[in-house]
C-alpha atoms as a PDB file:
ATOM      1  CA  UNK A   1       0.000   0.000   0.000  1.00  0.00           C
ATOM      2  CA  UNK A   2       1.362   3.797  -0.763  1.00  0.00           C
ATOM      3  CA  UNK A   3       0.694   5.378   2.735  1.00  0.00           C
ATOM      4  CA  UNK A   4       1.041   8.914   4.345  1.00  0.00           C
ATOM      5  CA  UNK A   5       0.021  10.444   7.222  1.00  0.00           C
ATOM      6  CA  UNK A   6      -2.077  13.785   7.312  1.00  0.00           C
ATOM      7  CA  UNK A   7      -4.301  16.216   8.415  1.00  0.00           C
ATOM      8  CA  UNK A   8      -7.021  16.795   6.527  1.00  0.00           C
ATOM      9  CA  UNK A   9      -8.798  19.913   6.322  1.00  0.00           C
ATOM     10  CA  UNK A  10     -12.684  19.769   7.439  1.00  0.00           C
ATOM     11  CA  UNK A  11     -15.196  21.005   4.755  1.00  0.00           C
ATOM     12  CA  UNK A  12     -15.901  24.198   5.831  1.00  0.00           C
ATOM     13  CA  UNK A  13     -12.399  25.043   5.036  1.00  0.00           C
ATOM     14  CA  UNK A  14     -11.869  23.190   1.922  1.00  0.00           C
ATOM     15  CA  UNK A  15     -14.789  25.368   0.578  1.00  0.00           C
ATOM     16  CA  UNK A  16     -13.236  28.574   1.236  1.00  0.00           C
ATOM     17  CA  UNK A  17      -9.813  27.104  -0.232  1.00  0.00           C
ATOM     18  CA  UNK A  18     -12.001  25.930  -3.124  1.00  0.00           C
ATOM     19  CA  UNK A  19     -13.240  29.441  -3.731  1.00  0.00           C
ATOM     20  CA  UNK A  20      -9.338  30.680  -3.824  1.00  0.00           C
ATOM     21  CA  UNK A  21      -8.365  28.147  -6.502  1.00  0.00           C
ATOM     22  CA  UNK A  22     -11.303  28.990  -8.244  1.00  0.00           C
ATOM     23  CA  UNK A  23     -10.005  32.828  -8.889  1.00  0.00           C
ATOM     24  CA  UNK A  24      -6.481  31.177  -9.005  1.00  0.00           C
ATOM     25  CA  UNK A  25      -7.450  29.318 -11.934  1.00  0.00           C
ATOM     26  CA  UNK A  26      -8.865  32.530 -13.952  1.00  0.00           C
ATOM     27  CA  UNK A  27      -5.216  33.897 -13.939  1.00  0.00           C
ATOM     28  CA  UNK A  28      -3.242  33.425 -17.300  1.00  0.00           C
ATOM     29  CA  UNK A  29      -1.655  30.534 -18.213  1.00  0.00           C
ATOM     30  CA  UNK A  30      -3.645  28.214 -15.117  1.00  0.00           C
ATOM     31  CA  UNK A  31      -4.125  25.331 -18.422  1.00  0.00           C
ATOM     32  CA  UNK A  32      -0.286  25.085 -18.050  1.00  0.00           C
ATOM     33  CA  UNK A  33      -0.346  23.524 -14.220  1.00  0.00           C
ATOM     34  CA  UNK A  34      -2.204  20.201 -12.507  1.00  0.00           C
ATOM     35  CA  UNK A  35      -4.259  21.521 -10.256  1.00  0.00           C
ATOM     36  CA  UNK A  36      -4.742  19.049  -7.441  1.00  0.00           C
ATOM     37  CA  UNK A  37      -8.868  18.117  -6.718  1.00  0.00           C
ATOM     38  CA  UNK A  38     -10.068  19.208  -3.996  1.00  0.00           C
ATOM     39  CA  UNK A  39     -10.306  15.685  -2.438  1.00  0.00           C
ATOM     40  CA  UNK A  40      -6.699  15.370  -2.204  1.00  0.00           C
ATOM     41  CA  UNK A  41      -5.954  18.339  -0.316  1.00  0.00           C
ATOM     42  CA  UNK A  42      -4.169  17.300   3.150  1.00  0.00           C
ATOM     43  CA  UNK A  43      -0.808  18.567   4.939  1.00  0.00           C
ATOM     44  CA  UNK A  44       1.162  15.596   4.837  1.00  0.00           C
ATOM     45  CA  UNK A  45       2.967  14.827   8.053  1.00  0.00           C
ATOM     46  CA  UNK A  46       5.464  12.199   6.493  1.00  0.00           C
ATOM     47  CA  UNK A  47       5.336  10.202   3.050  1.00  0.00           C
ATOM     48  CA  UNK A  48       6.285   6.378   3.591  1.00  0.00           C
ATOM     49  CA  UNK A  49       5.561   4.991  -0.010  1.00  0.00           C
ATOM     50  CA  UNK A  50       5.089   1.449  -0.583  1.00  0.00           C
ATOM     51  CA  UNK A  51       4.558  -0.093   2.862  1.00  0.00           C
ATOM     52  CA  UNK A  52       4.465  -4.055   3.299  1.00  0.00           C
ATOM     53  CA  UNK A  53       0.822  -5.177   4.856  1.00  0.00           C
ATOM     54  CA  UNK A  54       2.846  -6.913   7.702  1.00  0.00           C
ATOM     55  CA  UNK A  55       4.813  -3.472   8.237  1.00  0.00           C
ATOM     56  CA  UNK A  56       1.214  -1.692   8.238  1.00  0.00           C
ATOM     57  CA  UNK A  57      -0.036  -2.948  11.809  1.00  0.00           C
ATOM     58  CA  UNK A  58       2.972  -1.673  13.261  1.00  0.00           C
ATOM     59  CA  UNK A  59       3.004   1.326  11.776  1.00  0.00           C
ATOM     60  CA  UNK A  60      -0.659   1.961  12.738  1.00  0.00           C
ATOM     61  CA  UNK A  61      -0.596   0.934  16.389  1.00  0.00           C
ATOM     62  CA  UNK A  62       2.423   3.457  16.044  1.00  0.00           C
ATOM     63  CA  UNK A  63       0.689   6.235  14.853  1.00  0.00           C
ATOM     64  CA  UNK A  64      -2.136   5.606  17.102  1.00  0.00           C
ATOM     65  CA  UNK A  65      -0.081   6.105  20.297  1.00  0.00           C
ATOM     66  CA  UNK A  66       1.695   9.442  18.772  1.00  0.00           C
ATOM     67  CA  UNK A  67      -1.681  10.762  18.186  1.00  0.00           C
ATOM     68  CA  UNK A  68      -2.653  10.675  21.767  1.00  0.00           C
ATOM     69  CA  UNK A  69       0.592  11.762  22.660  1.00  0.00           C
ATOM     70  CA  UNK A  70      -0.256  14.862  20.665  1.00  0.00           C
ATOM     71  CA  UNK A  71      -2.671  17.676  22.126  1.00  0.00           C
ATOM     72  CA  UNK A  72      -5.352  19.359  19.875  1.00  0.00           C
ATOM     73  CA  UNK A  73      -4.315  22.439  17.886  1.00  0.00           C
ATOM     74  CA  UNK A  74      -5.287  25.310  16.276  1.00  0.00           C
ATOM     75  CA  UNK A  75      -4.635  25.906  12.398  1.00  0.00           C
ATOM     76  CA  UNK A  76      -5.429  27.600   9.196  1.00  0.00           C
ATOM     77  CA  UNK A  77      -4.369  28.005   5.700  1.00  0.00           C
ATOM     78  CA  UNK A  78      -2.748  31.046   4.990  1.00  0.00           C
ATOM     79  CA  UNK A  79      -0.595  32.669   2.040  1.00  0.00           C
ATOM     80  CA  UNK A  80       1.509  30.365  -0.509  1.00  0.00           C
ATOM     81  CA  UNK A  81       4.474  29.255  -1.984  1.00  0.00           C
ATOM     82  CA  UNK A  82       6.193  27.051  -4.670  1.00  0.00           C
ATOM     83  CA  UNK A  83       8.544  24.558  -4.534  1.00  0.00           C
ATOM     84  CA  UNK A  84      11.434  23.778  -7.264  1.00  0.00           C
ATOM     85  CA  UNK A  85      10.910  26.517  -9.805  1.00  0.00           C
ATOM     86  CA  UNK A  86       7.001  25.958 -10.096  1.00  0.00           C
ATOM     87  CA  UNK A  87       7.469  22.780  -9.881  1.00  0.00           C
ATOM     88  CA  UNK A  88       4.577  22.567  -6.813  1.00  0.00           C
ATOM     89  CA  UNK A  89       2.171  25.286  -6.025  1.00  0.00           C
ATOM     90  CA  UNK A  90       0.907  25.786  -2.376  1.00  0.00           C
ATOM     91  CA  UNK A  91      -1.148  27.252   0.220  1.00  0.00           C
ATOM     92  CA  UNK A  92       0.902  27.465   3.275  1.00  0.00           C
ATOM     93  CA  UNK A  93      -0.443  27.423   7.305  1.00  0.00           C
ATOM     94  CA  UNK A  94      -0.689  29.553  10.305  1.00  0.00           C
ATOM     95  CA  UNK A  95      -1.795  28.759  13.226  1.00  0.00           C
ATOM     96  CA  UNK A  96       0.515  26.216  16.500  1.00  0.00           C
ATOM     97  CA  UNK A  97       3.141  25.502  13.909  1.00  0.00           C
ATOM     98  CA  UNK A  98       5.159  23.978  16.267  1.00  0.00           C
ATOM     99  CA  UNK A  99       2.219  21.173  17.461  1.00  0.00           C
ATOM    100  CA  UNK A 100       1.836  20.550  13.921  1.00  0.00           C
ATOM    101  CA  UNK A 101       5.592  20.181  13.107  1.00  0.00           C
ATOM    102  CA  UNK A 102       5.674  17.743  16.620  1.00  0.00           C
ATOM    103  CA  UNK A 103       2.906  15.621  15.282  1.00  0.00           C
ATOM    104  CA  UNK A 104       4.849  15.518  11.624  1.00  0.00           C
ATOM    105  CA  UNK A 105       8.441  14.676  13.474  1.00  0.00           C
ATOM    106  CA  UNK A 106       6.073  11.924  15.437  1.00  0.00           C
ATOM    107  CA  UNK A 107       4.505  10.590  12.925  1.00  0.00           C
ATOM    108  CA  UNK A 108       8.169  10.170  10.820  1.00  0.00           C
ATOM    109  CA  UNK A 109       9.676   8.226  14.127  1.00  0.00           C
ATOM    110  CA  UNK A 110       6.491   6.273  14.091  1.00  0.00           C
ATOM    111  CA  UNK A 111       7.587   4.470  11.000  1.00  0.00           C
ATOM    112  CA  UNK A 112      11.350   4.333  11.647  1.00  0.00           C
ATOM    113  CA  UNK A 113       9.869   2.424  14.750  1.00  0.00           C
ATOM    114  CA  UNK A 114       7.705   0.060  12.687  1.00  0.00           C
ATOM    115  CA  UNK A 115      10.701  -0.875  10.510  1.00  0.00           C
ATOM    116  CA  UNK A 116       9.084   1.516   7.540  1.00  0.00           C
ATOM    117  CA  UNK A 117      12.434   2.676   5.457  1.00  0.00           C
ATOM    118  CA  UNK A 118      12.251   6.607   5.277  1.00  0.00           C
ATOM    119  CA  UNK A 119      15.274   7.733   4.141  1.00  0.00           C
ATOM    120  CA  UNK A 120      17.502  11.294   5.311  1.00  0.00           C
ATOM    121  CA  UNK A 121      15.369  13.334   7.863  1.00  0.00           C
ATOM    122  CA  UNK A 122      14.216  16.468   6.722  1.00  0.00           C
ATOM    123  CA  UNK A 123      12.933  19.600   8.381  1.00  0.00           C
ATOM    124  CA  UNK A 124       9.465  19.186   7.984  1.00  0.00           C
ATOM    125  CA  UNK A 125       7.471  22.262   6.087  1.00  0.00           C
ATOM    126  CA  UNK A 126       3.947  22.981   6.102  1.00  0.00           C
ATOM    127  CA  UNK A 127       1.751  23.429   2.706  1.00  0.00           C
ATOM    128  CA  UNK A 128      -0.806  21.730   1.059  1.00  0.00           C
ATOM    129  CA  UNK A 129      -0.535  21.071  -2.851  1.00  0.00           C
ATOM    130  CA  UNK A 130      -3.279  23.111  -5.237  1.00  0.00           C
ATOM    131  CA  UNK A 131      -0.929  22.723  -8.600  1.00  0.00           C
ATOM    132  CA  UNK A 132       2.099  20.872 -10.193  1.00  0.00           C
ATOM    133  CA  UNK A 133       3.681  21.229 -13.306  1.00  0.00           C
ATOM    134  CA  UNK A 134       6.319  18.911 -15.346  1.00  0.00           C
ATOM    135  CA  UNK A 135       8.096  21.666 -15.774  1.00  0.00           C
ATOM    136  CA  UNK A 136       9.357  24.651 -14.452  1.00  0.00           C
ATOM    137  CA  UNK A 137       6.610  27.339 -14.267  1.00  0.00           C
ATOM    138  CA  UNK A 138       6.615  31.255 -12.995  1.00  0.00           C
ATOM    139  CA  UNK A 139       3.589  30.811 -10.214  1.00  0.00           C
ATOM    140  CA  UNK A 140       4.586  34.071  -9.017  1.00  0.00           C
ATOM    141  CA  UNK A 141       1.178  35.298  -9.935  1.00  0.00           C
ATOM    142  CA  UNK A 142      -0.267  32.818  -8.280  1.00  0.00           C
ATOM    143  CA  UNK A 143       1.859  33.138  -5.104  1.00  0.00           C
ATOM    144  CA  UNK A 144       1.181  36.616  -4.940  1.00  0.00           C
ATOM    145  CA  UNK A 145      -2.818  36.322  -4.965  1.00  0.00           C
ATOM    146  CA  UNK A 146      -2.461  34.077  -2.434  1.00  0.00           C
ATOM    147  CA  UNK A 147      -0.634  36.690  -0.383  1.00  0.00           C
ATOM    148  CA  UNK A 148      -3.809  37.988   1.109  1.00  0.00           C
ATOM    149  CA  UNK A 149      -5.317  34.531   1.338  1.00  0.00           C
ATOM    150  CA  UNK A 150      -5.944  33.091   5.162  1.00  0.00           C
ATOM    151  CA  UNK A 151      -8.846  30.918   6.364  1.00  0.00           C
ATOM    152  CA  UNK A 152     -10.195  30.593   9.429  1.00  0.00           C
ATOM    153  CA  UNK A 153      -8.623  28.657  12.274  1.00  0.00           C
ATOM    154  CA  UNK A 154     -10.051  25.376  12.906  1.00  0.00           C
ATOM    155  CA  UNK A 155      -9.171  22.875  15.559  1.00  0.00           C
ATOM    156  CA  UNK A 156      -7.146  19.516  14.739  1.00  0.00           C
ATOM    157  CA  UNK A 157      -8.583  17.049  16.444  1.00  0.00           C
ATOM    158  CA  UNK A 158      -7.396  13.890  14.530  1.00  0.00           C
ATOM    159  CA  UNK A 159      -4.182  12.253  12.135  1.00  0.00           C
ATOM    160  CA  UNK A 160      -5.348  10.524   9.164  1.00  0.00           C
ATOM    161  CA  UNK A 161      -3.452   7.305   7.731  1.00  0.00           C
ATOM    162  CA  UNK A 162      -4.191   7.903   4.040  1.00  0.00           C
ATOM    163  CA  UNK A 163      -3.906   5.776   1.339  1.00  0.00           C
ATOM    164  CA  UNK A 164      -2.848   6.901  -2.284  1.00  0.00           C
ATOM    165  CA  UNK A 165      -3.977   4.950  -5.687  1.00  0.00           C
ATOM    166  CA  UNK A 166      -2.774   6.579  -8.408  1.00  0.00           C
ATOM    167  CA  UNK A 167      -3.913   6.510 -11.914  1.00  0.00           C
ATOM    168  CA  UNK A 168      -3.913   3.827 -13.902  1.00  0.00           C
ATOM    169  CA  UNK A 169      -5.887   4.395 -16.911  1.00  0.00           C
ATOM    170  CA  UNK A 170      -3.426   6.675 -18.724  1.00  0.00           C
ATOM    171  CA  UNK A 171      -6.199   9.062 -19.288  1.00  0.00           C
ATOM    172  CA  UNK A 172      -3.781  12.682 -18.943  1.00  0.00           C
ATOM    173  CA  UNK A 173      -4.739  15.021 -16.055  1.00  0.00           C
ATOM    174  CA  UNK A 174      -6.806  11.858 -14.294  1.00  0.00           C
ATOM    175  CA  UNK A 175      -5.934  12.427 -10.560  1.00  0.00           C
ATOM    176  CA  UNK A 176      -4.853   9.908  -7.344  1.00  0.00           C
ATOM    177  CA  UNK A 177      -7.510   8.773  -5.672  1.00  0.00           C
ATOM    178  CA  UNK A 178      -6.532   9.122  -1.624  1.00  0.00           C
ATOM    179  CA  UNK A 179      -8.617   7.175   0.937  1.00  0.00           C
ATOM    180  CA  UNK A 180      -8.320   7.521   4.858  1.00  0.00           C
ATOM    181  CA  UNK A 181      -7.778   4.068   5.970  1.00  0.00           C
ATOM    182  CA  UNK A 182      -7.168   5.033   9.764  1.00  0.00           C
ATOM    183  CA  UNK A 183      -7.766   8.181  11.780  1.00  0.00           C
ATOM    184  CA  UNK A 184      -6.890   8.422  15.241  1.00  0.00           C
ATOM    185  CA  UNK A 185      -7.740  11.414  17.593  1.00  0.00           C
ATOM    186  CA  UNK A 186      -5.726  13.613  18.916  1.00  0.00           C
ATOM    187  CA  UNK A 187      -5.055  13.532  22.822  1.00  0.00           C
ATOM    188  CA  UNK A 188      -7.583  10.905  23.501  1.00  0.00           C
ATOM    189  CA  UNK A 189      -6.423   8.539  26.637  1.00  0.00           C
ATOM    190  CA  UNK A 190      -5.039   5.446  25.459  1.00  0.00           C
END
């Protein structure tokens, strides 16, 4: 299975997000990028890729205790950014940062725990994908109407093990499909 963990953003604040890509995707040259659907929008906490099924107990019993480890915690979406030359557009976050970069770092050690291979460490960083391109691409437009963009503040009260299937059908522009296979609240006794 191709697994991640996440936080997912509730409805309410997908919608508002949804109305910001909307006017994002009236700009010039928008055909050019991949925009992401809006079911796939999450902050990833850490990417483990292909995970064996007798690696995936571990990992979830794993996960499990680091959510209840993990306190509740405010967040929102707020501004954007790009990664490798265009490569990735992105709303970025505001909000306890530093709870949400805890429950990223604990939900990394989670799988190094399980025996889940995850490569060089690296300093995790908040965003959650709205467009890609093959190639690189000036988003600078983009970036800067999202400069004024911030949603409200909702609370985090779970982490979501989420399953990726990607296309198959060779169909261009056809999308992953993600599914939540686990979700495990935050701070709840255990």
């Amino acid at each position: 299975m191709r697994l991640f963990a996440a936080v997912l953003p509730p409805e309410d604040v997908a919608a508002s997000l949804a109305a910001e890509v909307a006017a994002l995707r009236k700009l010039p040259g928008a055909d050019r990028l991949r925009w992401t659907g809006r079911p796939g929008w999450h902050f990833t906490l850490a990417f483990y890729g292909e995970v064996d099924d007798d690696l995936a107990a571990g990992l979830s019993a794993r996960l499990e205790r680091a959510a209840h480890r993990t306190a509740p915690f405010g967040l929102a979406l707020r501004g954007g950014g790009q990664f490798g030359h265009g490569r990735a557009l992105w709303a970025g976050a505001d909000g306890d940062l530093a709870t949400l970069r805890l429950l990223a770092d604990r939900a990394e050690s989670a799988a190094r725990k399980a025996g889940v291979p995850m490569g060089q460490h690296r300093r995790y960083h908040p965003h959650l994908t709205l467009a890609r391109s093959r190639d690189a691409y000036d988003v600078r437009p983009y970036v800067d109407a999202l400069d004024d963009f911030t949603g409200h503040t909702w609370t985090v009260t779970d982490l979501a093990l989420v399953r990726s299937n990607l296309p198959r059908s060779g169909v261009p522009g056809e999308q992953p499909r993600y599914e939540a296979v686990a979700r495990w609240r935050l701070g709840a006794s255990g």
